[in-house]
PDB file of N, CA and C in Angstrom:
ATOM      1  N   UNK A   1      55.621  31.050  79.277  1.00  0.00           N
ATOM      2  CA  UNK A   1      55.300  30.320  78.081  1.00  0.00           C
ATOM      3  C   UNK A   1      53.938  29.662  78.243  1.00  0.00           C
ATOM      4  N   UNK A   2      53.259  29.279  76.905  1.00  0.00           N
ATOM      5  CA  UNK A   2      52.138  28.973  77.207  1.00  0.00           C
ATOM      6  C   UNK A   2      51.672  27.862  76.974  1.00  0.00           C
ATOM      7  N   UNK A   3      50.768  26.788  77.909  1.00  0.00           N
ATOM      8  CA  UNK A   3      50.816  25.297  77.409  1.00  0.00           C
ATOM      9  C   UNK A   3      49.744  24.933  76.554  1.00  0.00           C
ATOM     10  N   UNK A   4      50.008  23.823  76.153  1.00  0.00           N
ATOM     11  CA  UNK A   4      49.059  23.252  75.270  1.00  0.00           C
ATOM     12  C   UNK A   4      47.985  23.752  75.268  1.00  0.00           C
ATOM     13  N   UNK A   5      47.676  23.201  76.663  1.00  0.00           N
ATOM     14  CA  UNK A   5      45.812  23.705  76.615  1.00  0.00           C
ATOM     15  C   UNK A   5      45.789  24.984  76.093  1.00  0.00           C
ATOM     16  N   UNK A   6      46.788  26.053  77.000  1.00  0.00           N
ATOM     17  CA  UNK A   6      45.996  27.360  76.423  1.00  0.00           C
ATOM     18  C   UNK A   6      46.078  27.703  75.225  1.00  0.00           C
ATOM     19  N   UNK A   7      47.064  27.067  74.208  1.00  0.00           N
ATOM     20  CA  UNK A   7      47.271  27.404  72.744  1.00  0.00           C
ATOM     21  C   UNK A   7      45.491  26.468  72.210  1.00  0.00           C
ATOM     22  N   UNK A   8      45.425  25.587  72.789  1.00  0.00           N
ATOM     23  CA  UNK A   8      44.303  25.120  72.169  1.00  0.00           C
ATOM     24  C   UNK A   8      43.117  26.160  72.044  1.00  0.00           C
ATOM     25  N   UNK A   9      42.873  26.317  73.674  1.00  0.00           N
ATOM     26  CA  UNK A   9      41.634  27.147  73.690  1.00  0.00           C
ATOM     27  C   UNK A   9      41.795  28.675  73.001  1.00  0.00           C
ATOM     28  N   UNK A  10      43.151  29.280  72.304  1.00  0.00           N
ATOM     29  CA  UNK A  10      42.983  30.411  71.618  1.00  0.00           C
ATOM     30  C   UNK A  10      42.651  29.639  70.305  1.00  0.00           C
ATOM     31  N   UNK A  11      42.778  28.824  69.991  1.00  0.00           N
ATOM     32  CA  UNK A  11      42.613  28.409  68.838  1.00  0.00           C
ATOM     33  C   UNK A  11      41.584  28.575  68.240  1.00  0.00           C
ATOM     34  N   UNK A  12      40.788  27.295  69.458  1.00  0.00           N
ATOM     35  CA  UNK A  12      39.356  27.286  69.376  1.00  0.00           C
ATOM     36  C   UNK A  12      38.733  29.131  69.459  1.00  0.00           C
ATOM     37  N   UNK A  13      39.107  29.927  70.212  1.00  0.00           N
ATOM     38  CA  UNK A  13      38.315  30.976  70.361  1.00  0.00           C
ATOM     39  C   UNK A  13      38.212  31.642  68.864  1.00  0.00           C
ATOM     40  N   UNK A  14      39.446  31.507  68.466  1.00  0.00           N
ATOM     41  CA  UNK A  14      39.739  31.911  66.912  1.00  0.00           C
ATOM     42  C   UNK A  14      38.947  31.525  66.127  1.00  0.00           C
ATOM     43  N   UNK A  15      39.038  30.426  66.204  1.00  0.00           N
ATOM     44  CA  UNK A  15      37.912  29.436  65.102  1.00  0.00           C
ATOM     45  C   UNK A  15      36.643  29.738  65.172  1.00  0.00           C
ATOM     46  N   UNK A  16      36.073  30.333  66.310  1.00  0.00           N
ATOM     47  CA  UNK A  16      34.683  31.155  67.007  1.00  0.00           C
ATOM     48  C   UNK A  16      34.491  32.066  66.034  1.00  0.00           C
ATOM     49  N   UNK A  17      35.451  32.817  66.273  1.00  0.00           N
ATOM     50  CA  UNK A  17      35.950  34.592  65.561  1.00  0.00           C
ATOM     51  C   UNK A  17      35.231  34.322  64.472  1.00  0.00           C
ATOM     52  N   UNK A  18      36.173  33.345  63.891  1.00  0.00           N
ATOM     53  CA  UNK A  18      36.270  33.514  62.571  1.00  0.00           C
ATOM     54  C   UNK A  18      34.633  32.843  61.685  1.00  0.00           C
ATOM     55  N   UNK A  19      34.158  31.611  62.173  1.00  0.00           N
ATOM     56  CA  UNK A  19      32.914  31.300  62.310  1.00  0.00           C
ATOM     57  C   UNK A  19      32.066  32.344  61.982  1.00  0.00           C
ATOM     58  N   UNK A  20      31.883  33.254  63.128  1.00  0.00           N
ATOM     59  CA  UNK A  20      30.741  34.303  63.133  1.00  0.00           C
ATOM     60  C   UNK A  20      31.041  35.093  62.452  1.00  0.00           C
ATOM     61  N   UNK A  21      31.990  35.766  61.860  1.00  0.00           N
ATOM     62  CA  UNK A  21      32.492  36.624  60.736  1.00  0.00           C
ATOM     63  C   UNK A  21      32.144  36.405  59.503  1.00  0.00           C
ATOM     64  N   UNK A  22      32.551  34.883  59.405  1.00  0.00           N
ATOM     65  CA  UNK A  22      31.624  34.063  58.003  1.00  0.00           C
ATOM     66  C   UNK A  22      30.420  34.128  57.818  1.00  0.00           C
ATOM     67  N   UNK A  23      29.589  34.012  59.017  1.00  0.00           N
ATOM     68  CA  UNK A  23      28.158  34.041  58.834  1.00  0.00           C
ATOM     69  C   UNK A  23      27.923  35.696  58.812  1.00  0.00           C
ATOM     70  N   UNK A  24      28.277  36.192  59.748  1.00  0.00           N
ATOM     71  CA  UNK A  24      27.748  38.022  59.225  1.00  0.00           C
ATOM     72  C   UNK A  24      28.440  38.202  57.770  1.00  0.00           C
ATOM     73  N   UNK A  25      29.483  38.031  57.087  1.00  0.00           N
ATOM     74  CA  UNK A  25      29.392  38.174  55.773  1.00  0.00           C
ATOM     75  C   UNK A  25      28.283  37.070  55.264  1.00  0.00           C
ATOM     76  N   UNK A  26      27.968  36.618  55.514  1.00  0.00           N
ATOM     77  CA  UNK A  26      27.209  35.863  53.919  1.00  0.00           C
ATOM     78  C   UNK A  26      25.569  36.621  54.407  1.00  0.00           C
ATOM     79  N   UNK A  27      25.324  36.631  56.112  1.00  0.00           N
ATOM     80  CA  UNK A  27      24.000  37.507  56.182  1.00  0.00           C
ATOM     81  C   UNK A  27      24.097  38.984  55.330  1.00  0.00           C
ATOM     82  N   UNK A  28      25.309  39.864  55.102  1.00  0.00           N
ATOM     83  CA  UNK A  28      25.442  40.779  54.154  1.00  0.00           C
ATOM     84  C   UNK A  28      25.283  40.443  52.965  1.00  0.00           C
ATOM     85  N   UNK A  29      25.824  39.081  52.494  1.00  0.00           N
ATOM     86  CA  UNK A  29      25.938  39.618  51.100  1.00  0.00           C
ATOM     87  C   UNK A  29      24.187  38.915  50.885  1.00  0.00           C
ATOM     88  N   UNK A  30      23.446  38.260  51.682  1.00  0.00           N
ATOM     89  CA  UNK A  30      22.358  37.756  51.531  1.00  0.00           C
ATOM     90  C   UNK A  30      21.132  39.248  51.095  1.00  0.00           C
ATOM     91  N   UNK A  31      21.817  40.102  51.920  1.00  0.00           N
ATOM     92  CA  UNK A  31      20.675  41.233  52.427  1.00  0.00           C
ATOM     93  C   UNK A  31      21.101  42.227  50.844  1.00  0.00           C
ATOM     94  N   UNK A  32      22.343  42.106  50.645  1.00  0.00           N
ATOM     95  CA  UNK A  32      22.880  43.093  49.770  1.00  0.00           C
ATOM     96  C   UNK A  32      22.125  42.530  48.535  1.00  0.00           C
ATOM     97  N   UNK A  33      21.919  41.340  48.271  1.00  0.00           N
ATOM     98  CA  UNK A  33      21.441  40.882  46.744  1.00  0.00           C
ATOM     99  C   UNK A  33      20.367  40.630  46.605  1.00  0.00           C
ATOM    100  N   UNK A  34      19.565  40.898  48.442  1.00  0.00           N
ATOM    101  CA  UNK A  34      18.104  40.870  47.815  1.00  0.00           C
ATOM    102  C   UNK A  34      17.484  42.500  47.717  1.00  0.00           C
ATOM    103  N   UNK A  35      18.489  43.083  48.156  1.00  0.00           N
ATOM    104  CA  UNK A  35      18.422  45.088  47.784  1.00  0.00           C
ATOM    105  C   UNK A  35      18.707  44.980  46.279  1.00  0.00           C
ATOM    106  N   UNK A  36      19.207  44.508  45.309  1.00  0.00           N
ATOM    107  CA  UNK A  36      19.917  44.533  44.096  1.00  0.00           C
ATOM    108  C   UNK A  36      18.925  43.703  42.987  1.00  0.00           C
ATOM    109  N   UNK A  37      18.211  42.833  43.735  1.00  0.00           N
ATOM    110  CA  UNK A  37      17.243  42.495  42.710  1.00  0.00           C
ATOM    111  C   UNK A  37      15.963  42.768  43.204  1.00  0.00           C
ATOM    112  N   UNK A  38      15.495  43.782  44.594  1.00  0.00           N
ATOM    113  CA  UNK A  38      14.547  44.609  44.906  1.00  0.00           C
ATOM    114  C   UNK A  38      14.944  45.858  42.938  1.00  0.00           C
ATOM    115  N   UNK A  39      16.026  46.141  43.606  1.00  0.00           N
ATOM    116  CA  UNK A  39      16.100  47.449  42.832  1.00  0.00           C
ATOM    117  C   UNK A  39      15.420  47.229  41.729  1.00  0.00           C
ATOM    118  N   UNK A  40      16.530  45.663  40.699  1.00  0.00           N
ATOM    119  CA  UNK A  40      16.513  45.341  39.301  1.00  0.00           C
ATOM    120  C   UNK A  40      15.038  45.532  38.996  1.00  0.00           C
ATOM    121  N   UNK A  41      13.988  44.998  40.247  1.00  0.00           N
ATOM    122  CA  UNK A  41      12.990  44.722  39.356  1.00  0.00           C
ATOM    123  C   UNK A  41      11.945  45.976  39.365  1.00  0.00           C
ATOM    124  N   UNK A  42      12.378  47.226  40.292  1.00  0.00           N
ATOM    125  CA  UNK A  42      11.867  48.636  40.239  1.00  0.00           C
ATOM    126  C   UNK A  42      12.465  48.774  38.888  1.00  0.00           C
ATOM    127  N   UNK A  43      13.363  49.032  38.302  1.00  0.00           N
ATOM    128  CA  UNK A  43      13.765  49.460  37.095  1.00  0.00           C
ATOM    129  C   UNK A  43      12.912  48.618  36.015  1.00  0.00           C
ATOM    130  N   UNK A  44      13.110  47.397  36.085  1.00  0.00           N
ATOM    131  CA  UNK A  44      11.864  46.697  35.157  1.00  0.00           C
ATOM    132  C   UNK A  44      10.711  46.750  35.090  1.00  0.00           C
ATOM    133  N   UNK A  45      10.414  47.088  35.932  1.00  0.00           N
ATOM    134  CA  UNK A  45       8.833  47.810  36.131  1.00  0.00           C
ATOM    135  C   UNK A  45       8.769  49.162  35.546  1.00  0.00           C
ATOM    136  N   UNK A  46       9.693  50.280  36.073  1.00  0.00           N
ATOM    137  CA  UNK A  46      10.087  51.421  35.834  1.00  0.00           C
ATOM    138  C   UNK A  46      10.134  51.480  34.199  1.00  0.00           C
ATOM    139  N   UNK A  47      10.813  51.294  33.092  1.00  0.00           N
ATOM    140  CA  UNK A  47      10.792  51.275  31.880  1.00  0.00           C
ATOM    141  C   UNK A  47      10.176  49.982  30.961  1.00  0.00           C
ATOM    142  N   UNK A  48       9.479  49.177  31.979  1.00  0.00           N
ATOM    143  CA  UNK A  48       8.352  48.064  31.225  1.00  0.00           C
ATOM    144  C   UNK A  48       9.553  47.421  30.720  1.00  0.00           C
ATOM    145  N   UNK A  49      10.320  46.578  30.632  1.00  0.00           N
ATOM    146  CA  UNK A  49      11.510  46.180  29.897  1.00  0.00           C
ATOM    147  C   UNK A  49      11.148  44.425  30.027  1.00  0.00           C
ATOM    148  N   UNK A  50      11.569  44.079  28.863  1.00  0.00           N
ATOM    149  CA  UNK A  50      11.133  42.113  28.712  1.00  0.00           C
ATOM    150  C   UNK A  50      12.548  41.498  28.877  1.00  0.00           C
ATOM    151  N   UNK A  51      11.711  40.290  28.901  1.00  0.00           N
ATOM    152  CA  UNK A  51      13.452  39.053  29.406  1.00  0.00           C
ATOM    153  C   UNK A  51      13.864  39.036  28.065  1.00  0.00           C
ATOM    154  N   UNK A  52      13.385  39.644  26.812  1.00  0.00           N
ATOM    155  CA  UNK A  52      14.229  39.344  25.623  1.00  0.00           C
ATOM    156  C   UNK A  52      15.205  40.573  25.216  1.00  0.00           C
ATOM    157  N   UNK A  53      14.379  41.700  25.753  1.00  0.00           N
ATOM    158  CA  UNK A  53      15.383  42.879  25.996  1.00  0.00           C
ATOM    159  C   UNK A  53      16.385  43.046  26.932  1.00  0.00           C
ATOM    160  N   UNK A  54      16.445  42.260  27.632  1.00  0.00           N
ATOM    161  CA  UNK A  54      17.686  41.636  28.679  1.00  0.00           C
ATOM    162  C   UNK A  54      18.081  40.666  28.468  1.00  0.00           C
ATOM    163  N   UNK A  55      17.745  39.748  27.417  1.00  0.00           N
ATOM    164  CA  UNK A  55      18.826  38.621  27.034  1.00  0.00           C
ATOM    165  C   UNK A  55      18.225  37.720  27.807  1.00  0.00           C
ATOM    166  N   UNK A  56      17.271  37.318  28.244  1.00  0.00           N
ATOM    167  CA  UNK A  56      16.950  36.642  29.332  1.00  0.00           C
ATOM    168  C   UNK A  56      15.840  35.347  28.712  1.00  0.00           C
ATOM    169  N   UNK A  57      15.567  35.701  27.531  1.00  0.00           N
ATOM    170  CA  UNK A  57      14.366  34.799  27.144  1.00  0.00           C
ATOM    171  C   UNK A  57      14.759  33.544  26.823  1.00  0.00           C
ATOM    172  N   UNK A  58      16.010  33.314  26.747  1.00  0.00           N
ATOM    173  CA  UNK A  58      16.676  31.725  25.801  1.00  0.00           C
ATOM    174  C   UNK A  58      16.778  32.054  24.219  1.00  0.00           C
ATOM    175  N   UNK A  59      16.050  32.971  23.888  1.00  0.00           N
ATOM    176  CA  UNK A  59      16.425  33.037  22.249  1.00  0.00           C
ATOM    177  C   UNK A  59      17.663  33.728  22.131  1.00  0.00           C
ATOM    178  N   UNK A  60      17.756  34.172  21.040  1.00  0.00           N
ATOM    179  CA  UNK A  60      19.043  34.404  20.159  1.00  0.00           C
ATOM    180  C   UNK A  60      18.503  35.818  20.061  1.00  0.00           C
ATOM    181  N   UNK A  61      19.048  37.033  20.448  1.00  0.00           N
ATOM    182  CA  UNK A  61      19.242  38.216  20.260  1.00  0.00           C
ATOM    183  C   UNK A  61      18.989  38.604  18.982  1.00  0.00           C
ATOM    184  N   UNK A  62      18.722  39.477  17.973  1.00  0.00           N
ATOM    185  CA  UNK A  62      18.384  40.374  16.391  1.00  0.00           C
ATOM    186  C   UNK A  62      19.940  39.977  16.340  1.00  0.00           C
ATOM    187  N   UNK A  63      21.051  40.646  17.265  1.00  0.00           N
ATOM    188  CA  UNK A  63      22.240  40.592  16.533  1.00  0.00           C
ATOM    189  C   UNK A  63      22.803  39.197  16.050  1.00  0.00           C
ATOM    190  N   UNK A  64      22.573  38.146  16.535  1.00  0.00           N
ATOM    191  CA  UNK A  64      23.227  37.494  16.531  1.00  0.00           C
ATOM    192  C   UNK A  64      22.465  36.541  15.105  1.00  0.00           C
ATOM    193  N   UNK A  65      21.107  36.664  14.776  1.00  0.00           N
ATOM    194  CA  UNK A  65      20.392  36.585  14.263  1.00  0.00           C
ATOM    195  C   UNK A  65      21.117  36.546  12.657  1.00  0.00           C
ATOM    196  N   UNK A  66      21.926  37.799  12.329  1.00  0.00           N
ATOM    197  CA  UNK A  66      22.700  38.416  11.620  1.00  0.00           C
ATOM    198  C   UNK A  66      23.856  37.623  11.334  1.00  0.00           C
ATOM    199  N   UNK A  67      24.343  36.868  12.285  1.00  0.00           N
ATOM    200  CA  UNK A  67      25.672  36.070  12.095  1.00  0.00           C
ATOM    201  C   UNK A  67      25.310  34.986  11.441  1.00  0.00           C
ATOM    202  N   UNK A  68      26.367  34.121  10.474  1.00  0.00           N
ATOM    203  CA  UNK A  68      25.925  33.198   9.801  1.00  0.00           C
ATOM    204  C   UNK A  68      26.564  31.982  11.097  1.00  0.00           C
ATOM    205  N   UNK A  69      26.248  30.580  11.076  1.00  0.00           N
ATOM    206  CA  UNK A  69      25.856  30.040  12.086  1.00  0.00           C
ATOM    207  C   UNK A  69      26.492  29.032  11.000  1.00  0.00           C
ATOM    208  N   UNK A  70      27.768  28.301  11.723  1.00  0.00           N
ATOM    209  CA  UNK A  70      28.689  27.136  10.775  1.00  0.00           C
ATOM    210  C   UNK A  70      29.449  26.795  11.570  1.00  0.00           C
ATOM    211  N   UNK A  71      29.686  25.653  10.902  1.00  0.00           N
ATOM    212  CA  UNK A  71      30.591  24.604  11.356  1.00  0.00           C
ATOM    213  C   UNK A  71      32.111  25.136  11.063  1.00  0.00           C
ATOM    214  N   UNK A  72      32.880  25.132  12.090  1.00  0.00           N
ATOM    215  CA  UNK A  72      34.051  25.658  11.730  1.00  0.00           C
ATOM    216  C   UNK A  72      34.910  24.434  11.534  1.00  0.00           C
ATOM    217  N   UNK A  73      34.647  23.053  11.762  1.00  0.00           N
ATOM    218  CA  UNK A  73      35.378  22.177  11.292  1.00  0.00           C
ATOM    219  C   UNK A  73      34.990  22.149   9.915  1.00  0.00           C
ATOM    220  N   UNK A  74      36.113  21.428   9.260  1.00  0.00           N
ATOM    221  CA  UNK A  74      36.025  21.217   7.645  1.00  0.00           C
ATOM    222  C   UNK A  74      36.083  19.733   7.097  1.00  0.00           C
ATOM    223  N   UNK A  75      35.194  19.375   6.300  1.00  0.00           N
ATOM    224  CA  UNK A  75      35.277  17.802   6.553  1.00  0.00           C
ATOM    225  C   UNK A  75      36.329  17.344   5.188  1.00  0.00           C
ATOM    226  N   UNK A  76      36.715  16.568   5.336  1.00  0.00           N
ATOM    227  CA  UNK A  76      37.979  16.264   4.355  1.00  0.00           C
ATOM    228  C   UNK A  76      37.694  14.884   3.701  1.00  0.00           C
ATOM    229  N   UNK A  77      37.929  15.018   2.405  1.00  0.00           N
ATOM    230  CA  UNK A  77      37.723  13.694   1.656  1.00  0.00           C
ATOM    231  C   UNK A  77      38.773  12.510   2.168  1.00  0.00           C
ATOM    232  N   UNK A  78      38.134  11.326   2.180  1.00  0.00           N
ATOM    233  CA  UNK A  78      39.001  10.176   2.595  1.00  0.00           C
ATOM    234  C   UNK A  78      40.221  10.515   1.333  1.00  0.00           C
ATOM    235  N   UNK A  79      41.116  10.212   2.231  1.00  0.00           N
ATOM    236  CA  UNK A  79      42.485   9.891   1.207  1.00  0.00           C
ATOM    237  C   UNK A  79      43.033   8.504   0.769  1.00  0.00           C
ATOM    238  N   UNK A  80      43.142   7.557   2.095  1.00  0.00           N
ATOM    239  CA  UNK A  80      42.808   5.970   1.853  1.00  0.00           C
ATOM    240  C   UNK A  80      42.153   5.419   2.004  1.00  0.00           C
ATOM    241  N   UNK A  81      42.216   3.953   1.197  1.00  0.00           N
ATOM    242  CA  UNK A  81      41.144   3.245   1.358  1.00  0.00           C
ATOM    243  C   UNK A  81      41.414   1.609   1.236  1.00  0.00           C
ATOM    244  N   UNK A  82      40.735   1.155   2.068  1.00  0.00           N
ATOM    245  CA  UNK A  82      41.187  -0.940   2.379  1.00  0.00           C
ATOM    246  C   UNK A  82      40.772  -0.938   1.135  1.00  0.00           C
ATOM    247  N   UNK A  83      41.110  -1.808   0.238  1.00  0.00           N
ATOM    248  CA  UNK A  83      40.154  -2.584  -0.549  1.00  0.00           C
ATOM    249  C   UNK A  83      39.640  -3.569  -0.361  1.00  0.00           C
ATOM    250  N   UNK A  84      39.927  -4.309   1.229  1.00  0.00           N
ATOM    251  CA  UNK A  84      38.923  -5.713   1.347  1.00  0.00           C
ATOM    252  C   UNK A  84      38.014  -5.333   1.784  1.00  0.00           C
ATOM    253  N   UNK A  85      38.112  -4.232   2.918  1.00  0.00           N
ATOM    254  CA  UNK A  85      36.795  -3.487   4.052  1.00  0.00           C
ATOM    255  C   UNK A  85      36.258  -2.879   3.347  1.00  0.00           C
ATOM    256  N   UNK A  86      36.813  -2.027   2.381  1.00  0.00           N
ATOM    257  CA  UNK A  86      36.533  -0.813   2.122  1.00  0.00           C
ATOM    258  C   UNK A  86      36.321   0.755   2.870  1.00  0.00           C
ATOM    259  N   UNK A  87      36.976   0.307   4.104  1.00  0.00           N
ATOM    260  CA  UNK A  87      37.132   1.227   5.138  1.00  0.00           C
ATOM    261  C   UNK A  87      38.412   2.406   4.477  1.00  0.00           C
ATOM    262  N   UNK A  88      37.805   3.973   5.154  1.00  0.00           N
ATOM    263  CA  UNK A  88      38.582   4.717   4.341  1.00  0.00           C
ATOM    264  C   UNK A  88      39.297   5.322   5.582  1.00  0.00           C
ATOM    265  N   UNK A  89      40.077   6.511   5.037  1.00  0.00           N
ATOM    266  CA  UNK A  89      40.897   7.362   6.372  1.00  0.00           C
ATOM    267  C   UNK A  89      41.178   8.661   5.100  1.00  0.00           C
ATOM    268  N   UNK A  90      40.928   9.369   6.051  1.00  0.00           N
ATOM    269  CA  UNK A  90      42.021  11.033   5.439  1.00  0.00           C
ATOM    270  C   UNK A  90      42.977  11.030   5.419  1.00  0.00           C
ATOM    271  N   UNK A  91      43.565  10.241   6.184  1.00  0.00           N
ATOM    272  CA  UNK A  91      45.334  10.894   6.568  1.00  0.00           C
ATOM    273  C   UNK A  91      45.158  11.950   7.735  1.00  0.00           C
ATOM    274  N   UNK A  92      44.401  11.940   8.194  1.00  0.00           N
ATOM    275  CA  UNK A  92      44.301  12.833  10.093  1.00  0.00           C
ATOM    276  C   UNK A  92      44.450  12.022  10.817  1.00  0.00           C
ATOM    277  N   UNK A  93      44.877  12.477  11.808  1.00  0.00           N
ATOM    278  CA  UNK A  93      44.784  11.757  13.007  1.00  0.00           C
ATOM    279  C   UNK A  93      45.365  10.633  13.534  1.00  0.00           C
ATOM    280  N   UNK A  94      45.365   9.853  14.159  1.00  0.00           N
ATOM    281  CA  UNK A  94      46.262   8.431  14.464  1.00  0.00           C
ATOM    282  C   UNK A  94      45.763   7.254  12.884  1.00  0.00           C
ATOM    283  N   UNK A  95      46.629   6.185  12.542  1.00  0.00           N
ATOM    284  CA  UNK A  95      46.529   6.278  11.495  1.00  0.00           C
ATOM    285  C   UNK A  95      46.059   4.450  11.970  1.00  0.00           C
ATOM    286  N   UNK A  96      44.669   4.192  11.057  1.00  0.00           N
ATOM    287  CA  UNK A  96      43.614   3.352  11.855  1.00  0.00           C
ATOM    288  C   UNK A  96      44.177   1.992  11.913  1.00  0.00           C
ATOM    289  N   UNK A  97      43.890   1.190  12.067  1.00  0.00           N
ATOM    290  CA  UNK A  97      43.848  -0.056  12.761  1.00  0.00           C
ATOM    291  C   UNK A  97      44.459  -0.887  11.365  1.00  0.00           C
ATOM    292  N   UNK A  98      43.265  -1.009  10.417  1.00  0.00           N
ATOM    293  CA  UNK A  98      43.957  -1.609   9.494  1.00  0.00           C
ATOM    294  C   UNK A  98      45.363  -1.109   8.571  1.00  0.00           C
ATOM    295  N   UNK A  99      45.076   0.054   8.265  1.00  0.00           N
ATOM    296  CA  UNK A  99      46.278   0.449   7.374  1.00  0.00           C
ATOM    297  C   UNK A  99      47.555   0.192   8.393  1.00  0.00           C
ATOM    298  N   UNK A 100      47.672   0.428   9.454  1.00  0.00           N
ATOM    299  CA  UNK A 100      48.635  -0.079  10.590  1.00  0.00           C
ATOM    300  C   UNK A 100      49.406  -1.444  10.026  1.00  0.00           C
ATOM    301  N   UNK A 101      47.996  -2.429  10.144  1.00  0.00           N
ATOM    302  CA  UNK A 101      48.330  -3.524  10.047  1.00  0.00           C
ATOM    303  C   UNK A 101      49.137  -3.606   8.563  1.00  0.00           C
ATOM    304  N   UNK A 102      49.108  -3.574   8.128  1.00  0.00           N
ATOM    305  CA  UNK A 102      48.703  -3.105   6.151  1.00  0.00           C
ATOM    306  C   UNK A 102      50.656  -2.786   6.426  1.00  0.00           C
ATOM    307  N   UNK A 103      51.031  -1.962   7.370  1.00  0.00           N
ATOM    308  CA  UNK A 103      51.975  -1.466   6.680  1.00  0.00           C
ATOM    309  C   UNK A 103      53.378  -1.828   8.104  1.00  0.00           C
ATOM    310  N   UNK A 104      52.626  -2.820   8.948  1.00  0.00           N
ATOM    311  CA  UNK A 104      54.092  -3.202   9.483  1.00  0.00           C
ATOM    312  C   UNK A 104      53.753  -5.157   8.536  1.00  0.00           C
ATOM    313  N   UNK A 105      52.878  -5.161   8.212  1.00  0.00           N
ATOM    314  CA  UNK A 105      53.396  -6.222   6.934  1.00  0.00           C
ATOM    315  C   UNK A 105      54.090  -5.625   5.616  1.00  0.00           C
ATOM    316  N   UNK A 106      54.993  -4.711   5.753  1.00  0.00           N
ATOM    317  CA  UNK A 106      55.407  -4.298   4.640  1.00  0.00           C
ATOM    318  C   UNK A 106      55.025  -3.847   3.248  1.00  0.00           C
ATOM    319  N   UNK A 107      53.448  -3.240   3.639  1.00  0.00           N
ATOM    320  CA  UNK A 107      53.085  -2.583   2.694  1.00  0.00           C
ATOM    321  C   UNK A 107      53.201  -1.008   2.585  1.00  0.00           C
ATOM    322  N   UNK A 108      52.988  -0.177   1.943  1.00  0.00           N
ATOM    323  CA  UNK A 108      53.248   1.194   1.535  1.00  0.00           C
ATOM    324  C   UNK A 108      51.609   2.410   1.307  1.00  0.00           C
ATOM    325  N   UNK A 109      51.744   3.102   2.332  1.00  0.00           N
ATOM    326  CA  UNK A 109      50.468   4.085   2.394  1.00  0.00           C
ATOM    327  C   UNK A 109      50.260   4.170   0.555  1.00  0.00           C
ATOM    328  N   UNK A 110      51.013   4.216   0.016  1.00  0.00           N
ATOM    329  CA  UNK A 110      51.052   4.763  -1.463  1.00  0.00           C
ATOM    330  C   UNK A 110      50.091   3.577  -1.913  1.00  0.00           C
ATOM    331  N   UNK A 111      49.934   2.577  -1.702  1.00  0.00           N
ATOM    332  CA  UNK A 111      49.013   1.083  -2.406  1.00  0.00           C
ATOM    333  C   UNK A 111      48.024   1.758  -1.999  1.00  0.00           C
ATOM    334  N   UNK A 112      47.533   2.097  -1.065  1.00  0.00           N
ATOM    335  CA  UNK A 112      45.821   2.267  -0.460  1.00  0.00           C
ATOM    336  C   UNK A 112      45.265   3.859  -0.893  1.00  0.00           C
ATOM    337  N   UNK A 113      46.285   4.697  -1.623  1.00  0.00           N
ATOM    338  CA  UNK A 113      45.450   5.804  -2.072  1.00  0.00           C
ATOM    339  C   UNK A 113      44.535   5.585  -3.054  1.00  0.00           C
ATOM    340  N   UNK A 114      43.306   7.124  -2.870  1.00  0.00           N
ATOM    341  CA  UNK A 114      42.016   6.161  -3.498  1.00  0.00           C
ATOM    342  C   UNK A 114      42.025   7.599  -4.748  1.00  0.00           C
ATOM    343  N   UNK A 115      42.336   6.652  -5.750  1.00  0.00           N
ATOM    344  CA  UNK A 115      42.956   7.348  -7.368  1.00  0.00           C
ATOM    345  C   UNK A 115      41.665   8.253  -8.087  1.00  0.00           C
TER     346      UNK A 115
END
């Protein structure tokens, strides 16, 4: 059976292993992606090609150019309204501060609709 120490020191040797394995992969993938944008930029050279013909310029593509460009929220007319504040609400969402108040004093959402 084997003691401490020696479980340690396979450990450690492991941890070695594995160390230098990490670093020869990342020296690959270092070498591999500067072959890949060697290539990219033979081909860009090769057919003269621009950063807007690759999407690359920050603008907006012809196609997209084409799409109409909106707000997909929809804005909604207030539905109530304080009459001291004059603060309004739709009826979305958590239901605000005053009308709250408004209606654990026993008033009725139906008083504050705005006619």
């Amino acid at each position: 059976m084997s003691t401490l120490a020696e479980l340690q020191l396979q450990i450690n040797q492991a941890e070695a292993k594995v160390n230098e394995l990490r670093e020869k992969l990342a020296a690959q993938k270092n070498n591999e992606r500067a072959q890949a944008i060697a290539s990219a930029k033979e081909l860009i050279k090769t057919f003269q090609l621009s950063a807007t013909e690759l999407g690359l310029s920050g603008k907006k593509s012809p196609i997209r150019k084409n799409r109409p460009i909106s707000d997909k929220r929809m804005s909604v007319a207030p539905k109530y309204q304080d009459p001291a504040s004059g603060k309004t609400w739709t009826g979305r969402g958590k239901t605000p501060a005053w009308l709250a108040a408004q209606l654990a004093a026993g008033h009725s959402k139906h008083e504050y609709l705005i006619k």
